[in-house]
C-alpha atoms as a PDB file:
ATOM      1  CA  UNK A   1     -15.476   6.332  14.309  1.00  0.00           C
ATOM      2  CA  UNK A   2     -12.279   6.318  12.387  1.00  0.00           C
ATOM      3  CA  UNK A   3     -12.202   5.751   8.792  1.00  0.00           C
ATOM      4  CA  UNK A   4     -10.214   3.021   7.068  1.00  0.00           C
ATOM      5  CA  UNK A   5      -8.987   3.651   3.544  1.00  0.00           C
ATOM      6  CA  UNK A   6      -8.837   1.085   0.645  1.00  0.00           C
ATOM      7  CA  UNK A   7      -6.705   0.970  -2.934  1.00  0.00           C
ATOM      8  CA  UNK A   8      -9.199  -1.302  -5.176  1.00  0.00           C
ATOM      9  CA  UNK A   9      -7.118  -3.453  -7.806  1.00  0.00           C
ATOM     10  CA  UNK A  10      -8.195  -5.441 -10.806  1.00  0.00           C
ATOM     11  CA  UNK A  11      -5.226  -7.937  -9.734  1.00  0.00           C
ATOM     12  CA  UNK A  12      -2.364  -9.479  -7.635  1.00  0.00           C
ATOM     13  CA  UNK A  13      -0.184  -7.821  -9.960  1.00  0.00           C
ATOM     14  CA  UNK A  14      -1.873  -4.464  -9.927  1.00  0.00           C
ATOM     15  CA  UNK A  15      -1.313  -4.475  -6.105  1.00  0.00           C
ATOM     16  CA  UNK A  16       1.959  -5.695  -5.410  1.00  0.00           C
ATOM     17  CA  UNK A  17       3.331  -3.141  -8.357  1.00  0.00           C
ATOM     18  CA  UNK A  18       1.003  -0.397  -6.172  1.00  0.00           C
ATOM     19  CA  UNK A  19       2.258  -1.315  -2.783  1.00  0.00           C
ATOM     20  CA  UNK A  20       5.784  -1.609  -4.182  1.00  0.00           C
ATOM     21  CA  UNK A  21       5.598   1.689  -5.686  1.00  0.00           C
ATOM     22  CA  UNK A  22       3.943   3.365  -2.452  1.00  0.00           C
ATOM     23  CA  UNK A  23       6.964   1.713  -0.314  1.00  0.00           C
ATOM     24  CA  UNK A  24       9.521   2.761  -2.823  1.00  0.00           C
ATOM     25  CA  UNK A  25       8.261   6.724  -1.951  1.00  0.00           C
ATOM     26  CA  UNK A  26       8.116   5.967   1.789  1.00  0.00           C
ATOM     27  CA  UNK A  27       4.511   5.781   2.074  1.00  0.00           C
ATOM     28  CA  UNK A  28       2.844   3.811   4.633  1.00  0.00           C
ATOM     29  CA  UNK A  29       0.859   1.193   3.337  1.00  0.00           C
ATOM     30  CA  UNK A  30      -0.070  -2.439   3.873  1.00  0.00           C
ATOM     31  CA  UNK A  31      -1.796  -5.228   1.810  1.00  0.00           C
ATOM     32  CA  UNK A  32      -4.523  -6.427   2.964  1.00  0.00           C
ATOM     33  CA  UNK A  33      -8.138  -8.591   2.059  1.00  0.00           C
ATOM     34  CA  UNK A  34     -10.393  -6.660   0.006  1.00  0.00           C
ATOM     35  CA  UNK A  35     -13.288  -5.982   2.958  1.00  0.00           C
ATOM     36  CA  UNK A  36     -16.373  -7.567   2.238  1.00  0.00           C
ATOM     37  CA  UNK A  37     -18.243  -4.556   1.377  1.00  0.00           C
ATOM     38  CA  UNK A  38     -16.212  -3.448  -0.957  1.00  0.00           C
ATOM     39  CA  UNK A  39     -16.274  -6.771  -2.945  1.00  0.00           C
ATOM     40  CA  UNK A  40     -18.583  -6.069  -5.463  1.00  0.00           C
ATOM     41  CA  UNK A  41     -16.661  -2.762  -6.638  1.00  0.00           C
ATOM     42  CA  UNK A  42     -13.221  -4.726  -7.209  1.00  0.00           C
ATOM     43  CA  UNK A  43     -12.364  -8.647  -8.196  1.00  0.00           C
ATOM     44  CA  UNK A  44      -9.931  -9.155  -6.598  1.00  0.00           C
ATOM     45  CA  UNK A  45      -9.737 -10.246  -2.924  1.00  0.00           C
ATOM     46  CA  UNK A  46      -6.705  -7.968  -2.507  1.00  0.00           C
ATOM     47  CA  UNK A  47      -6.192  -4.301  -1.895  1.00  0.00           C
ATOM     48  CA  UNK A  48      -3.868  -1.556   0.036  1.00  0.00           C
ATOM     49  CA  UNK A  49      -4.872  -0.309   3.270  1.00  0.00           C
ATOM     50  CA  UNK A  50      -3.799   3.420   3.809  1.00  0.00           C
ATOM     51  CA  UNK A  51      -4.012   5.141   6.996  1.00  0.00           C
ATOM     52  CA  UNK A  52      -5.638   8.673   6.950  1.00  0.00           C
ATOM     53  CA  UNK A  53      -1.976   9.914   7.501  1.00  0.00           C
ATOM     54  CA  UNK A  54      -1.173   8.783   3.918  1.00  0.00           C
ATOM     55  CA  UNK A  55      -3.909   9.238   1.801  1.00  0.00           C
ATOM     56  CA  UNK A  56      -3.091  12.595  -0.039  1.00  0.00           C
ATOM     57  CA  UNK A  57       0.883  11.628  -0.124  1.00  0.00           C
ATOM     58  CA  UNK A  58      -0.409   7.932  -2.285  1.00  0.00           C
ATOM     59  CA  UNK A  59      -3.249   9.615  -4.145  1.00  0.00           C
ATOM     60  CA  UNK A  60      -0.510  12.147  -5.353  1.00  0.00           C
ATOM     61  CA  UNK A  61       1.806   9.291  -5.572  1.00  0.00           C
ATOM     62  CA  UNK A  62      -0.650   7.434  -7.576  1.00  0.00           C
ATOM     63  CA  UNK A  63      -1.445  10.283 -10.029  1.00  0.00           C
ATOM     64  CA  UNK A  64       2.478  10.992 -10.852  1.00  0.00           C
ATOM     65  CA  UNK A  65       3.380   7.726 -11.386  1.00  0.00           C
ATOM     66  CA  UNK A  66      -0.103   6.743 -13.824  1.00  0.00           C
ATOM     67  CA  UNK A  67      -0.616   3.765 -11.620  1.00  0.00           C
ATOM     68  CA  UNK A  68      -3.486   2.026 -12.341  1.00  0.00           C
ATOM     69  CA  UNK A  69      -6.285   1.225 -10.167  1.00  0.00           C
ATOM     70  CA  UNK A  70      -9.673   1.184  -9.524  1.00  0.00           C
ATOM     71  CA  UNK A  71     -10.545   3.524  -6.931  1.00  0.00           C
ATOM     72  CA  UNK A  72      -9.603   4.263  -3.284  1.00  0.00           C
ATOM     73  CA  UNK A  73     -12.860   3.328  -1.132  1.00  0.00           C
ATOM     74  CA  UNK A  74     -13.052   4.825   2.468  1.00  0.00           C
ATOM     75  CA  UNK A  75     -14.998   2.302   5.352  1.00  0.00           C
ATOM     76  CA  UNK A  76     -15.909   3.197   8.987  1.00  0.00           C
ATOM     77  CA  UNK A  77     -13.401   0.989  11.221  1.00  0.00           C
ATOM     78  CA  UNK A  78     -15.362  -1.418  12.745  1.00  0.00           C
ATOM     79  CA  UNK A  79     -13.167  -2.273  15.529  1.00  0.00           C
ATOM     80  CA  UNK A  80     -14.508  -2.280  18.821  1.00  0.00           C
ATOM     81  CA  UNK A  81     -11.399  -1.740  21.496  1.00  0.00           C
ATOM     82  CA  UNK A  82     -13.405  -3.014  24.607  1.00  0.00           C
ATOM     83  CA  UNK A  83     -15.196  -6.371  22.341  1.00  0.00           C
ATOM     84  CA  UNK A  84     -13.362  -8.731  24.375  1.00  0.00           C
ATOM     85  CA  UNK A  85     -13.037  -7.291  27.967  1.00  0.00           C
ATOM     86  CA  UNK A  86     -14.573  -8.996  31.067  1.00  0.00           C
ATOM     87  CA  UNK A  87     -14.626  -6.796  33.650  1.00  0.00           C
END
């Protein structure tokens, strides 16, 4: 199963600055809802999704540039490509 990765931010502001920042450098990322799993590590409902392409090239990104954060939280990807297939 493939693994989803997940910037955890205190804030709105915290994010956008982070997914500005990661865009800036060229490096993928996307916002996206805090998963429900990982709500009780982070308050706020947003975060940035990185693929496993990016990860090292934000984290290093991250680290340079003293962005603040709470953590980046890994998931299994739940999705399920044959869920809605009738045949």
């Amino acid at each position: 199963m493939a693994k989803k990765f997940y910037i955890l931010v205190e804030n709105n502001t915290q994010g956008m600055a982070i997914h500005h920042l990661l865009d800036e450098k060229g490096i993928e990322n996307h916002i996206s809802p805090t998963p429900r799993l990982l709500t009780d590590e982070a308050p706020c409902g947003m975060s940035i999704l990185l693929p496993h392409a990016s990860l090292e090239m934000a984290q290093a990104c991250l680290n340079e540039n003293e962005a603040k954060y709470i953590k980046i939280a890994s998931l299994d990807d739940p999705f399920e490509p044959k869920r809605d297939r009738y045949m």
